[in-house]
Protein backbone atom coordinates (compact mmCIF):
# COMPACT_ATOMS: atom_id res chain seq x y z
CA UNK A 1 274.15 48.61 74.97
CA UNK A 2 274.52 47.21 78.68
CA UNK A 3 273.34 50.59 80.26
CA UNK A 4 270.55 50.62 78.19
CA UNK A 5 269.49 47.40 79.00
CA UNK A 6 269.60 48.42 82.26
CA UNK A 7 267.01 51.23 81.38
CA UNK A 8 269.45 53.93 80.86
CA UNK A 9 268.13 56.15 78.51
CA UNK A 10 265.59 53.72 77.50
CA UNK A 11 262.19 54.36 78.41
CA UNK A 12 259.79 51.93 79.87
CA UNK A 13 262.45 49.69 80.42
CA UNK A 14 262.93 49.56 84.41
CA UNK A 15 259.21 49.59 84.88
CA UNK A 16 258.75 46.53 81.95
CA UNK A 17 261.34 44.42 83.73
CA UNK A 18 259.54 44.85 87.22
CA UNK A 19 256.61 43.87 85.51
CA UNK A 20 257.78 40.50 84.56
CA UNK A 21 258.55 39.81 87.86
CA UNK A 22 255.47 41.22 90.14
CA UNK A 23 253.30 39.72 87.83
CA UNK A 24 250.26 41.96 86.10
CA UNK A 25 246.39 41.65 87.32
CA UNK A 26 245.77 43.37 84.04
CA UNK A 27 247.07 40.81 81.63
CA UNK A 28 246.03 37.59 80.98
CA UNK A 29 248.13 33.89 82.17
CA UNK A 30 251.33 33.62 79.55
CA UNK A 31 252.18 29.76 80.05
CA UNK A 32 250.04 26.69 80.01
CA UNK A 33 250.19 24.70 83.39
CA UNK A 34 251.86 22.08 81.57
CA UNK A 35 253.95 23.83 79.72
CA UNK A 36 257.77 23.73 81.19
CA UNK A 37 260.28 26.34 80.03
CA UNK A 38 264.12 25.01 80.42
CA UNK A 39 267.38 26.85 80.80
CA UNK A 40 270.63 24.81 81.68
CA UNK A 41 269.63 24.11 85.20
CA UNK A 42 266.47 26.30 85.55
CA UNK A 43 262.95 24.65 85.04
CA UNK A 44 259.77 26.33 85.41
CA UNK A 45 256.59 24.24 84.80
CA UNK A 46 253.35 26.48 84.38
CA UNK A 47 253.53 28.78 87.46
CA UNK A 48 253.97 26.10 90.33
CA UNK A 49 256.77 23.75 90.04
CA UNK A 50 260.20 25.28 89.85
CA UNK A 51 263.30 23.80 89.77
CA UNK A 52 266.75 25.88 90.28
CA UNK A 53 269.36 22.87 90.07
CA UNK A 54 268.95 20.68 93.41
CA UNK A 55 266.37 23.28 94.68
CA UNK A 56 263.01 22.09 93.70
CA UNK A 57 259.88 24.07 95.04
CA UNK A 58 256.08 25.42 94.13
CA UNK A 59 255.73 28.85 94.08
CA UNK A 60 253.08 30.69 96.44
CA UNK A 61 250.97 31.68 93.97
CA UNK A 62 250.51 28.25 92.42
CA UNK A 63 246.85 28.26 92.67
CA UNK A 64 246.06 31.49 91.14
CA UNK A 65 244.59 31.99 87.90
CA UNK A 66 243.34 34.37 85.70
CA UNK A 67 245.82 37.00 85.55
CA UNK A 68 250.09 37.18 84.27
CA UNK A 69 250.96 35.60 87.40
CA UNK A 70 254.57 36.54 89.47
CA UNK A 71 257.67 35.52 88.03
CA UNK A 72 255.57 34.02 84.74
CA UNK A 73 256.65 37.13 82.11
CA UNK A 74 260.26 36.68 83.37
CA UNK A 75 259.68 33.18 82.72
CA UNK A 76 258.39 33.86 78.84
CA UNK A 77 261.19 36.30 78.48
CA UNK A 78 263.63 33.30 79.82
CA UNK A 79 262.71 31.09 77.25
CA UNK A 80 262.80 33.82 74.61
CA UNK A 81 266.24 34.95 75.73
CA UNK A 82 267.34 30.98 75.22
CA UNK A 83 266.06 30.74 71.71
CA UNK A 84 267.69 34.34 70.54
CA UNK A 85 270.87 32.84 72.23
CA UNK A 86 270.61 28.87 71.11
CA UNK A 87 270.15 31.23 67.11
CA UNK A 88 271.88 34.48 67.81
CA UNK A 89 273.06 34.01 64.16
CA UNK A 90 270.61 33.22 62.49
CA UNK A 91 268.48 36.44 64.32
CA UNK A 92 271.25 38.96 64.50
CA UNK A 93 273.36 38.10 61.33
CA UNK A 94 275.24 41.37 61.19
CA UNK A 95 275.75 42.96 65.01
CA UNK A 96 275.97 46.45 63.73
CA UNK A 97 271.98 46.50 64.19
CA UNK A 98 272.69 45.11 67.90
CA UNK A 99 271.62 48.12 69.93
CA UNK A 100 268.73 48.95 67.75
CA UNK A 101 265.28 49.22 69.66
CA UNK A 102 262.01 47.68 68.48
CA UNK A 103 259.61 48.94 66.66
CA UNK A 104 256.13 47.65 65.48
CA UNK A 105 254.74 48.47 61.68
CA UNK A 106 251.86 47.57 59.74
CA UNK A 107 251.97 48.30 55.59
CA UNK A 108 248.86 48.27 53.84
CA UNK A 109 249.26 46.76 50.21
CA UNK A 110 250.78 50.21 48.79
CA UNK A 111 253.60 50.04 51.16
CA UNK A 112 251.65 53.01 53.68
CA UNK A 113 251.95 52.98 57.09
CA UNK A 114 248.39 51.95 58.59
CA UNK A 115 250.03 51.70 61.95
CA UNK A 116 253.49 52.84 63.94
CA UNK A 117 254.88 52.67 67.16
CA UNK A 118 258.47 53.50 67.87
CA UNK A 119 260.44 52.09 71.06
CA UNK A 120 262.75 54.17 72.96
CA UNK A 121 263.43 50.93 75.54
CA UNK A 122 264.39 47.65 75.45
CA UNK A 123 261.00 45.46 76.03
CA UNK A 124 258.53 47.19 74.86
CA UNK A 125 257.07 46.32 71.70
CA UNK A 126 252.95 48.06 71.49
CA UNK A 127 251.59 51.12 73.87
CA UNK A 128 249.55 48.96 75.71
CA UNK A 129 252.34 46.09 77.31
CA UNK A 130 249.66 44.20 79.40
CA UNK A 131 247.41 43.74 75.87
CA UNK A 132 250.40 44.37 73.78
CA UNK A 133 248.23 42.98 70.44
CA UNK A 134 245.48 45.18 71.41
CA UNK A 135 246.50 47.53 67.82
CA UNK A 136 245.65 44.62 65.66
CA UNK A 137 242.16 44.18 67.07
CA UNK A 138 241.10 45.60 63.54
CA UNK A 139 242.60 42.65 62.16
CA UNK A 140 242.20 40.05 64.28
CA UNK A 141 239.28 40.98 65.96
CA UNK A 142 238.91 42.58 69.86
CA UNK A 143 238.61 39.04 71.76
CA UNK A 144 241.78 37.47 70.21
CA UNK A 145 243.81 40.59 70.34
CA UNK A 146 243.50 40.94 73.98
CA UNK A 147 243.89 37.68 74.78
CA UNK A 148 246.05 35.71 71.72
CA UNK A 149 246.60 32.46 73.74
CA UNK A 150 243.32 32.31 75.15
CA UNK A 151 244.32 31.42 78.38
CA UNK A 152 242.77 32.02 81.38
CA UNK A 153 241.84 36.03 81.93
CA UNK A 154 239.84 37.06 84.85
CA UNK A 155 240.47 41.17 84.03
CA UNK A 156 238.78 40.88 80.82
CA UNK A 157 235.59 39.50 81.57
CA UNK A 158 237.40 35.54 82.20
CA UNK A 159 237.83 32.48 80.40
């Protein structure tokens, strides 16, 4: 399970992770500016203010907007990983499914498939990572599936 999370045999994984951390032009902003995300001694408020126990700093791209900004995915991800952790019960009640990868299904009332897609990674959830909602546009309609939080997005046509 370790070497896979490490993208060994797992598709999409390496280049996911490096995503979270470059940041992505092509995706829109993931946290509120005044939303902080907490682990033990981490704290990450919006983009700028970041605290790593004593070490407090603002991050150089503090003023940018628009776009899935450096560092902020790995931040999202962060809190994520805290939750599954803080629950790991309550989300993985019998570990034999542990090393399972994602998938992403949608039943019509019959029980048919309407849509599919199968991940061979670790973080990948939908075909299209930077707009990963973009398959439920049908649904949900185009604006809010590219853009669910409706936070700032200067690649698709800004907020």
């Amino acid at each position: 399970y370790m070497a896979m999370c490490a993208g060994i045999s797992a598709p999409g994984t390496l280049p996911e992770i490096f995503r979270g951390y470059i940041g992505d032009r092509s995706a829109p902003e993931r946290l509120r500016a005044d939303e902080t995300v907490k682990a033990g001694p981490v704290a990450v408020t919006g983009i700028t203010d970041v605290k790593l126990g004593p070490i407090q700093y603002q991050s150089l791209w503090k003023n940018e907007k628009g776009y899935q900004r450096p560092a902020e995915l790995a931040t999202v991800r962060l809190r994520s990983m805290v939750e599954v952790l803080s629950n790991f019960g309550e989300y993985v009640p019998d570990q034999k499914y542990l090393d399972w990868r994602g998938a992403t299904f949608i039943f019509d009332n019959n029980g048919n498939t309407e849509y599919e897609y199968r991940n061979l990674g670790v973080l990948t959830y939908s075909a299209t990572m930077s707009r990963p909602l973009t398959f439920l546009a049908s649904y949900i309609g185009e604006e809010k599936s590219a853009n669910p939080l409706g936070l700032a997005d200067n690649f698709n046509g800004g907020q």
